[in-house]
N, C-alpha and C. Protein backbone atom coordinates (compact mmCIF):
# COMPACT_ATOMS: atom_id res chain seq x y z
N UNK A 1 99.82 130.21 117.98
CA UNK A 1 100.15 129.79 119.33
C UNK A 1 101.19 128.65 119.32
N UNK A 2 101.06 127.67 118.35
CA UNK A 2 102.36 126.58 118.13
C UNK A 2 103.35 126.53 117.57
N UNK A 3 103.42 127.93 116.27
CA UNK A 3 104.32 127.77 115.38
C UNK A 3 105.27 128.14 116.04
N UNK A 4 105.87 128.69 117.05
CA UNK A 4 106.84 129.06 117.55
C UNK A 4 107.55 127.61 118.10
N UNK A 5 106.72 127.19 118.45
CA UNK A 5 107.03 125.28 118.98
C UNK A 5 107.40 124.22 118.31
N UNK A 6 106.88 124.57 117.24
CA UNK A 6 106.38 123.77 116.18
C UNK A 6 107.98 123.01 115.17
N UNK A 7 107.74 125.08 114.94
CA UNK A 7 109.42 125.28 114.12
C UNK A 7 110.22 124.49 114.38
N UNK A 8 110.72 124.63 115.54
CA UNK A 8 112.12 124.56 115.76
C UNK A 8 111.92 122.96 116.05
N UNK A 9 111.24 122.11 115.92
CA UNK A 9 111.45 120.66 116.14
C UNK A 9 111.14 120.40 114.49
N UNK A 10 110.16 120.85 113.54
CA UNK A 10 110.35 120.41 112.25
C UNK A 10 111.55 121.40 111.12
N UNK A 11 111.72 121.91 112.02
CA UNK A 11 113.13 122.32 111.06
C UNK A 11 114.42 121.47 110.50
N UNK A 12 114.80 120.56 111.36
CA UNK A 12 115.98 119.70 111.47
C UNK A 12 115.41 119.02 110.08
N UNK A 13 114.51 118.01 110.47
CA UNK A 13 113.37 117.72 108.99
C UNK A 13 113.90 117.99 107.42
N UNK A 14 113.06 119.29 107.50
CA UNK A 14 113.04 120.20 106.64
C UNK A 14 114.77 120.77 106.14
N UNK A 15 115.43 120.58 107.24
CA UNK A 15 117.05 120.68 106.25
C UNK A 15 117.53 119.72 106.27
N UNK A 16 116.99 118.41 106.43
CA UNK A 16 117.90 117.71 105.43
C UNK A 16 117.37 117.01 104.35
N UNK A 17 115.57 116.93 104.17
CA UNK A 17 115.40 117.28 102.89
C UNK A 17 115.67 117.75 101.97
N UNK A 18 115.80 119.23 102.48
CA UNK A 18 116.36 119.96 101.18
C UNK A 18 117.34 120.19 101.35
N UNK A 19 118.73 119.08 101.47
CA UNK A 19 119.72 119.20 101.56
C UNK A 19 120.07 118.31 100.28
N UNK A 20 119.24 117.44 100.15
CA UNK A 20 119.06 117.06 98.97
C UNK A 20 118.90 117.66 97.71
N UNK A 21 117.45 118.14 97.70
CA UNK A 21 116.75 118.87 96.49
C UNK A 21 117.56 120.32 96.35
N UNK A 22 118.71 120.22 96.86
CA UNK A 22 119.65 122.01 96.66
C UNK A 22 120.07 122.02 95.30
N UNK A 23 119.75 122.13 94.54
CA UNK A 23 120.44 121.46 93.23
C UNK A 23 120.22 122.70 92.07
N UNK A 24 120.51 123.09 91.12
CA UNK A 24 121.12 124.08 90.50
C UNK A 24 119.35 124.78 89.88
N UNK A 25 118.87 123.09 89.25
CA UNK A 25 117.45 124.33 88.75
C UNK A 25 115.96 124.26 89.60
N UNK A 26 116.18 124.01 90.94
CA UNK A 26 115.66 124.06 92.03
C UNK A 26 115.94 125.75 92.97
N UNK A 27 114.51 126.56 93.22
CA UNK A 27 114.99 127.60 93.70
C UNK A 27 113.71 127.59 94.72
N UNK A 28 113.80 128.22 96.12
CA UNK A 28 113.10 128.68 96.26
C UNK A 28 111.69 129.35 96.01
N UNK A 29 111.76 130.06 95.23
CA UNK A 29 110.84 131.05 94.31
C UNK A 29 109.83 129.95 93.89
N UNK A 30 110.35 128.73 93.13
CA UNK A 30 110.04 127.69 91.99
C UNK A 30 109.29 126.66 93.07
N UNK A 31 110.03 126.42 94.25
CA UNK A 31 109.24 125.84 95.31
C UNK A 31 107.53 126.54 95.74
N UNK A 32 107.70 127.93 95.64
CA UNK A 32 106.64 128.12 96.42
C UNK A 32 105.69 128.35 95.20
N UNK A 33 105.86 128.15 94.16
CA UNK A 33 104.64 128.77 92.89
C UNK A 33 104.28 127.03 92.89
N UNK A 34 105.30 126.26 93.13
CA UNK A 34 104.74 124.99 92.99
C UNK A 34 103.71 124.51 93.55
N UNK A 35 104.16 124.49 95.40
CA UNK A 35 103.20 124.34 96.22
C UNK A 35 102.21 125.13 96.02
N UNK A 36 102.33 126.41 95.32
CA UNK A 36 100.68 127.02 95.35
C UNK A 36 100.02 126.47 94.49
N UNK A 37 100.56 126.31 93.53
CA UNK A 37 99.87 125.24 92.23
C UNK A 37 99.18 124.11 92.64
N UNK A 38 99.64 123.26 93.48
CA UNK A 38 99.43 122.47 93.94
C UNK A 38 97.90 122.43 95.18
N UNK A 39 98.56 123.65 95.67
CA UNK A 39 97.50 123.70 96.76
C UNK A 39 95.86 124.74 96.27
N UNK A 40 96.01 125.37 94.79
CA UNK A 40 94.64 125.67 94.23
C UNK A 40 94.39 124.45 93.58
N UNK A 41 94.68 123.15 93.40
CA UNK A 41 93.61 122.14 93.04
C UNK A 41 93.06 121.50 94.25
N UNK A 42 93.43 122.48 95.73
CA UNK A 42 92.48 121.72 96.97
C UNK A 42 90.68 122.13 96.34
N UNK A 43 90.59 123.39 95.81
CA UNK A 43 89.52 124.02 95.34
C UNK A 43 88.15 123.20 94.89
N UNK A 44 88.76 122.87 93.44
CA UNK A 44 88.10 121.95 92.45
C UNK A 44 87.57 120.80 93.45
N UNK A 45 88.75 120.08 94.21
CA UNK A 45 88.57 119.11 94.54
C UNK A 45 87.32 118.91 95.83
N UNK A 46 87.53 119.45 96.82
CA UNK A 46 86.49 120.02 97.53
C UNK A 46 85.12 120.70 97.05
N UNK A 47 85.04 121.42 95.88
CA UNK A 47 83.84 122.04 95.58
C UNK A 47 83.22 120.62 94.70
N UNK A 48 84.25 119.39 94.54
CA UNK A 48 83.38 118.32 94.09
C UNK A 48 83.61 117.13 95.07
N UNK A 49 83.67 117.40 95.98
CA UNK A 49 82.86 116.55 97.24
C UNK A 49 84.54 115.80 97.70
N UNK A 50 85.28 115.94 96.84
CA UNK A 50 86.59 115.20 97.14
C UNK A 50 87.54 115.23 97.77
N UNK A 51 87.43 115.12 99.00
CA UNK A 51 87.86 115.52 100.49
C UNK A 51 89.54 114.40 100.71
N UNK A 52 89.71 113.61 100.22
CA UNK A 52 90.96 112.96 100.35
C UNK A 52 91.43 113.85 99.31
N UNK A 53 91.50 113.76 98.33
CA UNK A 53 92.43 114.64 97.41
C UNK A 53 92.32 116.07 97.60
N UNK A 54 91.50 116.61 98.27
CA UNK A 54 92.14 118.28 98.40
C UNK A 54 92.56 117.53 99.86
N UNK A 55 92.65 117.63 101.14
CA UNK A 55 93.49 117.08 102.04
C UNK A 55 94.90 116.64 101.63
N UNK A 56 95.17 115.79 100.50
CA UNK A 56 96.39 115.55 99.55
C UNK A 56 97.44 116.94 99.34
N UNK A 57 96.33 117.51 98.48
CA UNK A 57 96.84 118.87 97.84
C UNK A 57 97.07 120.02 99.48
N UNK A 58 96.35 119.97 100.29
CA UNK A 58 96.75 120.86 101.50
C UNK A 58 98.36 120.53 102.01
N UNK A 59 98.16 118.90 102.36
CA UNK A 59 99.26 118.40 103.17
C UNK A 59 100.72 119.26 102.09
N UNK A 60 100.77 118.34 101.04
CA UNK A 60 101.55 118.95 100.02
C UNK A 60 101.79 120.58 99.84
N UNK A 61 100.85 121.05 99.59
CA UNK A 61 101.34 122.35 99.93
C UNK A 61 102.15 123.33 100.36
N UNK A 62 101.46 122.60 102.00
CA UNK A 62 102.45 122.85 103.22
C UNK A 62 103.44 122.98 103.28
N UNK A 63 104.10 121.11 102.80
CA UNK A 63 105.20 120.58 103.01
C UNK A 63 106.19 121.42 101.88
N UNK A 64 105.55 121.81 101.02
CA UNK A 64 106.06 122.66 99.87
C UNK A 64 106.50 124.01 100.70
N UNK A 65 105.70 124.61 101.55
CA UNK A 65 105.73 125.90 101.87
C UNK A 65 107.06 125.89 102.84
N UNK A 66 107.09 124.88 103.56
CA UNK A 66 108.21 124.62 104.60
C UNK A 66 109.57 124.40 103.63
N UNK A 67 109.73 123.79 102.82
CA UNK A 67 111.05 123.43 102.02
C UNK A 67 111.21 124.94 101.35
N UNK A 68 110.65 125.79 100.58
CA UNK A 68 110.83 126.64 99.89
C UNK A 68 111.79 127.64 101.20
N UNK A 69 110.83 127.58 102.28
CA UNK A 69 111.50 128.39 103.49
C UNK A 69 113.12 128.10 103.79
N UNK A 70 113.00 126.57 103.88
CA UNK A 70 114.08 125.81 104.32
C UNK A 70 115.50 126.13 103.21
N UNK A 71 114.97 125.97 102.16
CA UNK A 71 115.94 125.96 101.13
C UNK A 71 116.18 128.25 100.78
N UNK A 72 115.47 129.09 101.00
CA UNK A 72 115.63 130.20 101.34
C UNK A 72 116.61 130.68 102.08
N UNK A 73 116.78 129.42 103.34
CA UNK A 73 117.16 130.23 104.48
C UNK A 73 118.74 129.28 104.48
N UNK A 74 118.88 128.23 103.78
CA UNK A 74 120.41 127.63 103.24
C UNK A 74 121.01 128.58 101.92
N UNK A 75 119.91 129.74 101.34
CA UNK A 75 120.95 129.91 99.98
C UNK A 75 120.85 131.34 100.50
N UNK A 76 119.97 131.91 101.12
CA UNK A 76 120.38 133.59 101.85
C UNK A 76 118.43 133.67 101.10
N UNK A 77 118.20 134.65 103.02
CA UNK A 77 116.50 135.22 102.53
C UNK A 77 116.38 136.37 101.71
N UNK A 78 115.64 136.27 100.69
CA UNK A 78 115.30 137.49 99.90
C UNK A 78 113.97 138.15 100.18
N UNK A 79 113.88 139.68 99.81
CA UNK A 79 112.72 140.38 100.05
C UNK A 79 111.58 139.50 99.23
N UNK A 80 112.00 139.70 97.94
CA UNK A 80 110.91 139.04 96.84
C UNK A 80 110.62 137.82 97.17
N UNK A 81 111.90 136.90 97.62
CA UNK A 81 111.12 135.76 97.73
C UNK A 81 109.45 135.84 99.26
N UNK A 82 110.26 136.86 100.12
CA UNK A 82 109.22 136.44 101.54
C UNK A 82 108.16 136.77 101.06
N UNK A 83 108.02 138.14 100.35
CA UNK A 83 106.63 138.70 99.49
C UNK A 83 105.71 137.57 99.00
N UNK A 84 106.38 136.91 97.85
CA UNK A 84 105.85 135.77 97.01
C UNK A 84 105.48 134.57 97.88
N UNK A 85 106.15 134.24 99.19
CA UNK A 85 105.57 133.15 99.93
C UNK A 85 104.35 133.83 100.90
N UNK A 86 104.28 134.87 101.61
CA UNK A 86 103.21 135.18 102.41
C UNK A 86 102.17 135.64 102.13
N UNK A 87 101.79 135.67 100.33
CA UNK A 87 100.88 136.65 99.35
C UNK A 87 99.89 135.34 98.94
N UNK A 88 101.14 134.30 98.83
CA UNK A 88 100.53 133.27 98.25
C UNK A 88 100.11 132.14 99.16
N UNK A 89 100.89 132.11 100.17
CA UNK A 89 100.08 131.55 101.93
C UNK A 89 98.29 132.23 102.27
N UNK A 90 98.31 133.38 101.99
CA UNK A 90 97.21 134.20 102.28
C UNK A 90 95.92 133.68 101.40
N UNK A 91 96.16 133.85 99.81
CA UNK A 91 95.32 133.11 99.05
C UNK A 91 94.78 131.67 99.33
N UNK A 92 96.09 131.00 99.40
CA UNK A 92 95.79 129.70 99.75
C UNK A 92 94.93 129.30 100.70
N UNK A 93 95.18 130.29 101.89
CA UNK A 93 94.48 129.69 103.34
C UNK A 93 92.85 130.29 103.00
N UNK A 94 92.60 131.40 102.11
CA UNK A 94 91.51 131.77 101.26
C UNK A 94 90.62 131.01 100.85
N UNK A 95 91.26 129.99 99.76
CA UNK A 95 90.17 129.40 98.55
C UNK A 95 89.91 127.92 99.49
N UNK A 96 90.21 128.01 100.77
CA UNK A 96 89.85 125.93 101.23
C UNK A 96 88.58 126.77 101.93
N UNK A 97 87.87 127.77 102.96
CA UNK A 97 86.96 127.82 102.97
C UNK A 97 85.74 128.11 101.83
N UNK A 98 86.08 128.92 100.33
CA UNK A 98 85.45 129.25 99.50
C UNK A 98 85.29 128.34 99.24
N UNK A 99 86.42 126.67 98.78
CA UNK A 99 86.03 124.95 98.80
C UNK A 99 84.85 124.73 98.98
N UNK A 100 84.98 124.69 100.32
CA UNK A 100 83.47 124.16 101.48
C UNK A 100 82.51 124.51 101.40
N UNK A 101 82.80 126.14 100.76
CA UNK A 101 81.54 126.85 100.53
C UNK A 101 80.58 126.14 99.22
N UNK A 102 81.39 126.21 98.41
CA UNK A 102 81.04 125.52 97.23
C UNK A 102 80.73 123.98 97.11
N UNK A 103 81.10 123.17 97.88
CA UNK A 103 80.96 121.74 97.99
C UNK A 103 79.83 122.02 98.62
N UNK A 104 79.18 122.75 99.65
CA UNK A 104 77.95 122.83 99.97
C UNK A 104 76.90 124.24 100.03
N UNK A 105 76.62 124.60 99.08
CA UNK A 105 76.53 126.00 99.49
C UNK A 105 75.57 125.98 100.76
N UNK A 106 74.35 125.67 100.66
CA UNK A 106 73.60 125.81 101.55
C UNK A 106 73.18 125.49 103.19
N UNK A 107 74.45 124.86 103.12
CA UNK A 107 74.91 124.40 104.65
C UNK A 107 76.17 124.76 105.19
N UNK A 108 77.27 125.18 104.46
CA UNK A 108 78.41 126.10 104.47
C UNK A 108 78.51 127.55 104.03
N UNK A 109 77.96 127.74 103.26
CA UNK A 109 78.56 129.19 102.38
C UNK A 109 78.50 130.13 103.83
N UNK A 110 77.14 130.35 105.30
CA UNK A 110 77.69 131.12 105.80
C UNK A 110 78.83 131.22 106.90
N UNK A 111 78.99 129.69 107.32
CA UNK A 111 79.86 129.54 108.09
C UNK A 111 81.26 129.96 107.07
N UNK A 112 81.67 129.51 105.90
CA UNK A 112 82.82 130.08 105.42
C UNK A 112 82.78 131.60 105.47
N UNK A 113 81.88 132.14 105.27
CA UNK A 113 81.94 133.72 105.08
C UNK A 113 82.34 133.66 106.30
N UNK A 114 81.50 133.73 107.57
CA UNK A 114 82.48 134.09 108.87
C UNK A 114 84.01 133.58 108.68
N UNK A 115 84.08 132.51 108.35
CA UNK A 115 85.86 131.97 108.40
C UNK A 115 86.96 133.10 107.49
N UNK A 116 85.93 133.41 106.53
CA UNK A 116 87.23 134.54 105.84
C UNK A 116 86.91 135.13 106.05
N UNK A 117 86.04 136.02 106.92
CA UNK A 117 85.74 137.74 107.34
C UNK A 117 86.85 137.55 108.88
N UNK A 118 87.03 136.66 109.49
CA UNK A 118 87.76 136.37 110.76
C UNK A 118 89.17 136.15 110.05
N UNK A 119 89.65 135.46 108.80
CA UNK A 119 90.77 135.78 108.39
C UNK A 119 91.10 136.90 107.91
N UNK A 120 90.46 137.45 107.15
CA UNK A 120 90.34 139.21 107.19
C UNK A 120 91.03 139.68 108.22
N UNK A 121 90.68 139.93 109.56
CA UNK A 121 91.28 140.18 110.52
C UNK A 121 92.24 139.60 111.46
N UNK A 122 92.69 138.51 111.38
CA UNK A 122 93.91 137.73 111.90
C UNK A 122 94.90 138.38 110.31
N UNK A 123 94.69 138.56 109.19
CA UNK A 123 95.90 138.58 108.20
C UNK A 123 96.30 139.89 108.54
N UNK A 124 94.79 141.03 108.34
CA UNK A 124 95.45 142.70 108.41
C UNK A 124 95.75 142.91 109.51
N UNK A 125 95.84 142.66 110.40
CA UNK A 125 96.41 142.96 111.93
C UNK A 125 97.92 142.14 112.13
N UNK A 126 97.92 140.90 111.53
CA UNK A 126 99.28 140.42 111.12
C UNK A 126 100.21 141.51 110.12
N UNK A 127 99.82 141.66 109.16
CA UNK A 127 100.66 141.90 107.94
C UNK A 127 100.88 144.22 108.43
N UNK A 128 100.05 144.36 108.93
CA UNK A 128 100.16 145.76 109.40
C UNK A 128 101.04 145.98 110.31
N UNK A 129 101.46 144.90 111.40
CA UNK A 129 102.30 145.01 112.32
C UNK A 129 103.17 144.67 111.85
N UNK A 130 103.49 144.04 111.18
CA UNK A 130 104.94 143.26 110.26
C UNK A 130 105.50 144.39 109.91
N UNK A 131 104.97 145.35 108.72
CA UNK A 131 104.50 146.68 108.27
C UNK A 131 105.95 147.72 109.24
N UNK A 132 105.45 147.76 110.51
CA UNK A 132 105.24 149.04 110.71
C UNK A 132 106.52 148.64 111.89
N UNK A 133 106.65 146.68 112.24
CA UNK A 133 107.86 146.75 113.09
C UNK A 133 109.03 146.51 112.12
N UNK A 134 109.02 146.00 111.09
CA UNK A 134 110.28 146.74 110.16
C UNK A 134 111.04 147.71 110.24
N UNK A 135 110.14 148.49 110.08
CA UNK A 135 110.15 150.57 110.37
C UNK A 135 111.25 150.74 111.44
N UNK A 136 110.58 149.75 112.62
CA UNK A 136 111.12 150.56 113.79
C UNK A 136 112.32 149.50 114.30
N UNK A 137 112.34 148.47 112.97
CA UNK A 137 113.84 147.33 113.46
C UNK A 137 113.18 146.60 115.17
N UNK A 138 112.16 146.24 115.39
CA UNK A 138 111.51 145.66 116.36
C UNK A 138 112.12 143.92 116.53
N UNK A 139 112.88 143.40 117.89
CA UNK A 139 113.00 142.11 117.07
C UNK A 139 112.05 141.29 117.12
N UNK A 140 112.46 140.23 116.80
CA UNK A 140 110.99 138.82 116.75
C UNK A 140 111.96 137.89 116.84
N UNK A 141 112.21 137.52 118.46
CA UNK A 141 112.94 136.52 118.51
C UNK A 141 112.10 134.64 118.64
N UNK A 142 110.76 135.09 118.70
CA UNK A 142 110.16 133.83 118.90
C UNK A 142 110.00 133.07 117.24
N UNK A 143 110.64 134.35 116.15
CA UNK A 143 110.36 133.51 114.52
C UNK A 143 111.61 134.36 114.01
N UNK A 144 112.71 133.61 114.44
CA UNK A 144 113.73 134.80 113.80
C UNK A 144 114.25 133.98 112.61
N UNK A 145 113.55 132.62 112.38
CA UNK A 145 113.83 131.96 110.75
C UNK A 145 113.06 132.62 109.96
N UNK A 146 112.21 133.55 110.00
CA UNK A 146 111.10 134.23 109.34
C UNK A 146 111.79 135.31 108.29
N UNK A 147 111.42 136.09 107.18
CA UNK A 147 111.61 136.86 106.48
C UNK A 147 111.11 138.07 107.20
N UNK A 148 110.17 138.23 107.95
CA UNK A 148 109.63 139.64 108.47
C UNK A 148 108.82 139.11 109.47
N UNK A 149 108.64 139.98 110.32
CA UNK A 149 108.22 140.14 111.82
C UNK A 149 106.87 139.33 111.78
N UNK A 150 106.93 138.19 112.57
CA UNK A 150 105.63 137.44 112.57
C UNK A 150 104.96 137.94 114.28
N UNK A 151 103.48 138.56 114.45
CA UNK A 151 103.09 138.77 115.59
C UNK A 151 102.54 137.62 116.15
N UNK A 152 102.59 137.18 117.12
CA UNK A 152 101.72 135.25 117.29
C UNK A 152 100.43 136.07 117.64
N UNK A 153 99.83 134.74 118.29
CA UNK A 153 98.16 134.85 118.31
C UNK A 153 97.89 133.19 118.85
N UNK A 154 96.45 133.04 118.92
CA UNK A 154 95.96 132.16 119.58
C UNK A 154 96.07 131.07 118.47
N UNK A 155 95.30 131.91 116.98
CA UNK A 155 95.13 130.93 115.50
C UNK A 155 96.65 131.58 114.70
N UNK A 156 97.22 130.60 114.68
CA UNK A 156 98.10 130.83 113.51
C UNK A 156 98.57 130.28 112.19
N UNK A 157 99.70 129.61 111.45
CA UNK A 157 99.61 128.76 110.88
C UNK A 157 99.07 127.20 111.31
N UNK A 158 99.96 126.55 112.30
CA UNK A 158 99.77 125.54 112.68
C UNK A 158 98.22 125.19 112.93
N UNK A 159 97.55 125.86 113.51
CA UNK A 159 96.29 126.01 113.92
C UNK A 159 95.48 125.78 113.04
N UNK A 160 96.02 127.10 111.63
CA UNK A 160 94.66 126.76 110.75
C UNK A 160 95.19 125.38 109.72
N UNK A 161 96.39 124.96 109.78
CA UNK A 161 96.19 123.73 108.88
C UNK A 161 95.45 122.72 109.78
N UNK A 162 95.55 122.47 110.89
CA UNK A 162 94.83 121.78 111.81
C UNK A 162 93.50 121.80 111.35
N UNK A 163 93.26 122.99 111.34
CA UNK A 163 91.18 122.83 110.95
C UNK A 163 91.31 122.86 109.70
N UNK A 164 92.05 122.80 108.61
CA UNK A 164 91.91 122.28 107.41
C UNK A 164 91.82 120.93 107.34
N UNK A 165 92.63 120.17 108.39
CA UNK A 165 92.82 118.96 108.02
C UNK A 165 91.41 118.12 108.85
N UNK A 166 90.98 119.16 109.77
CA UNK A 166 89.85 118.03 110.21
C UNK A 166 88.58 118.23 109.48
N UNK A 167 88.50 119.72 109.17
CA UNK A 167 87.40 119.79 107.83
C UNK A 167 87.50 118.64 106.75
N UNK A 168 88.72 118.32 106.39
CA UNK A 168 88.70 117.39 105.19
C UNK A 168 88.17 115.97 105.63
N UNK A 169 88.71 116.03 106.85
CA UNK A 169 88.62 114.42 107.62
C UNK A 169 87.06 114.22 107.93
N UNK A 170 86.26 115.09 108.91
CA UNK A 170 85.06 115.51 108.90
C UNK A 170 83.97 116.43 108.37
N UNK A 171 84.04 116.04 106.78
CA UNK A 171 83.35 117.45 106.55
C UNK A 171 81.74 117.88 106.90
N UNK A 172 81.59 116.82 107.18
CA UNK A 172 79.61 117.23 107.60
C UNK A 172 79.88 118.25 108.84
N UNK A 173 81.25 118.08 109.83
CA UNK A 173 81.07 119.06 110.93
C UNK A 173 81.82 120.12 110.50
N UNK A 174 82.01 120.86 109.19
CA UNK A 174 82.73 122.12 108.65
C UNK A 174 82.17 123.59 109.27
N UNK A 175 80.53 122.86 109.62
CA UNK A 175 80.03 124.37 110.34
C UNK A 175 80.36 124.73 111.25
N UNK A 176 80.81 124.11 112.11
CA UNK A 176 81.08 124.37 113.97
C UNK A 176 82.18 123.82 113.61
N UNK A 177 83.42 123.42 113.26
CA UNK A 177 84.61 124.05 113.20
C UNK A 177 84.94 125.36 112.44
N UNK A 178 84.42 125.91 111.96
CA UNK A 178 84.63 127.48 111.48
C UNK A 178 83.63 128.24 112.43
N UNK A 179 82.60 128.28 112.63
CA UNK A 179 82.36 129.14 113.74
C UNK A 179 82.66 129.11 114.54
N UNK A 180 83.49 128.28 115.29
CA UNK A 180 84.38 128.06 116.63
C UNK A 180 85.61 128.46 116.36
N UNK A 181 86.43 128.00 115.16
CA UNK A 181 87.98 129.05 114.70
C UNK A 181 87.77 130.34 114.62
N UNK A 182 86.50 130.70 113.69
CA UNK A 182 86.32 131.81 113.21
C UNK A 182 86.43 132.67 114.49
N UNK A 183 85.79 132.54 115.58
CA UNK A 183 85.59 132.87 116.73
C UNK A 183 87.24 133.18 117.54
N UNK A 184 88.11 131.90 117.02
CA UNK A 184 88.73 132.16 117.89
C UNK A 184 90.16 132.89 117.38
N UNK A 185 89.78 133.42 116.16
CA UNK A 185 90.36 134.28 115.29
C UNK A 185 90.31 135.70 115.29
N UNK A 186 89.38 135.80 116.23
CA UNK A 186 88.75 137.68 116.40
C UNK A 186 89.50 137.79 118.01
N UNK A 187 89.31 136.40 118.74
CA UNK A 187 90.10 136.71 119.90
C UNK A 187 91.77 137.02 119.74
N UNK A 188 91.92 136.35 118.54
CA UNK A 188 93.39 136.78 118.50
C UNK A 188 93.70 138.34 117.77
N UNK A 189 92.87 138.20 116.63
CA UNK A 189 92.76 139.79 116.24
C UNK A 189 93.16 140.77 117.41
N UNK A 190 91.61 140.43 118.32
CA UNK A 190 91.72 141.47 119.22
C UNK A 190 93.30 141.67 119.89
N UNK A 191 94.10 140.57 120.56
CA UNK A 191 94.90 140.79 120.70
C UNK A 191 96.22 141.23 120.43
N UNK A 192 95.68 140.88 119.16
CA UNK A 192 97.45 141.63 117.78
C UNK A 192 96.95 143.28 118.00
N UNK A 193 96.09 143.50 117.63
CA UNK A 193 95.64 144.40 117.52
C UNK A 193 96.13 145.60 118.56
N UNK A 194 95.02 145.31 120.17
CA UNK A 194 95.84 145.95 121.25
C UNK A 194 97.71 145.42 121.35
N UNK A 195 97.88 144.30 121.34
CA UNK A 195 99.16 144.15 121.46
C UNK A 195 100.45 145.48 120.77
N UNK A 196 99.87 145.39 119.32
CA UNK A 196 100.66 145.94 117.87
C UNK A 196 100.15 147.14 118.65
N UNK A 197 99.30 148.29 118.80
CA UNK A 197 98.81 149.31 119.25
C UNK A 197 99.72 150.13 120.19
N UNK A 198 99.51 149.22 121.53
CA UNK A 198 100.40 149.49 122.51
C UNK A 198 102.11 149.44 122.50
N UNK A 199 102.30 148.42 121.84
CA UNK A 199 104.24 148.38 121.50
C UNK A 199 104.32 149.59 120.47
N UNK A 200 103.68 149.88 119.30
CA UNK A 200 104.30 151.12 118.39
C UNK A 200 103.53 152.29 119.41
N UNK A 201 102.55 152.44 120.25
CA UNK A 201 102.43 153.78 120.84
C UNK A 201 103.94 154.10 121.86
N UNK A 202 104.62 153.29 122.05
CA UNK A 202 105.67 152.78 123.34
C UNK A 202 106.76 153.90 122.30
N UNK A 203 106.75 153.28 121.23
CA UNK A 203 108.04 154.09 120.41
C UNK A 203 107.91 155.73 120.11
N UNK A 204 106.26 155.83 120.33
CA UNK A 204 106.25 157.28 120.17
C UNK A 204 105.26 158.03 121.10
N UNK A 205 105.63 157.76 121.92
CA UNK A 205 105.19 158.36 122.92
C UNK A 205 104.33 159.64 123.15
């Protein structure tokens, strides 16, 4: 629901950072294996109670995930690279509820299961429509810095680093912020869903 908002005011940011870091053995590609590197020691850190340092490793991440984009979209977007950033976005946004789960099992493990059975369905209803408006050259003018067709929704990026970051900040309340995202992750489902449904039935009537 924000990233469309979001973008286009932290973009300016984000290029002239890496207007800097453009530099010969600096790539894209190398950006985003970094930040993922970076962002699987949120894991460890969380499954041992250590909520400032995976919060550390999230923020970072991020900020990793945005420059790799940034610096992509100054040297020309590649297929492989968008693959390698949205494969490894997916994991990532993965292992911070399995975290929580593990930092507590018995007071988290089922609220995380709802949180990734609800990402389950915000990703395949994302990544299927991406899929299939390729196909049909569909535009996406609300993410046209994007590598491939982003569908919005209620939870998106912006959203879920948001409840990453207040999970870290508050973690005793990790249960009722995931059953309340989780929740409000099926409402968006639902709507990619009919949305994506109805626009490709439109093309074939």
């Amino acid at each position: 629901m924000l990233d469309r908002h979001l973008h286009p005011r932290v973009k300016p940011a984000l290029n002239r950072l890496v207007s800097v870091m453009d530099k010969p053995g600096i790539t894209p590609d190398g950006l985003t294996l970094t930040g993922f590197a970076i962002g699987v020691l949120a894991l460890p850190f969380l499954a041992l109670g250590w909520y400032p340092a995976a919060l550390a490793a999230i923020v970072l991440n991020r900020l990793l995930d945005g420059l790799d984009g940034a610096l992509a979209r100054r040297r020309g977007l590649t297929d492989a690279g968008g693959f390698l950033d949205i494969a490894l976005d997916f994991l990532f946004y993965a292992l911070v509820p399995f975290g929580f789960a593990l930092a507590a099992p018995a007071e988290n493990a089922l609220a995380a299961a709802w949180l990734l059975f609800a990402f389950i369905g915000t990703g395949s209803s994302f990544l299927a429509f991406a899929a299939l408006a390729a196909k049909h050259d569909i535009d996406n003018p609300g993410y046209a810095h994007k590598s491939f067709y982003y569908i919005g929704g209620l939870t998106e990026g912006t959203e879920t680093i948001a409840l990453f970051v207040l999970c870290c900040l508050f973690p005793a309340h990790f249960t009722l912020f995931a059953w309340v995202f989780g929740a409000l992750c099926w409402l968006t489902t639902t709507t990619r869903v009919w949305s994506g449904y109805v626009t490709l039935k439109s093309l074939n009537p």
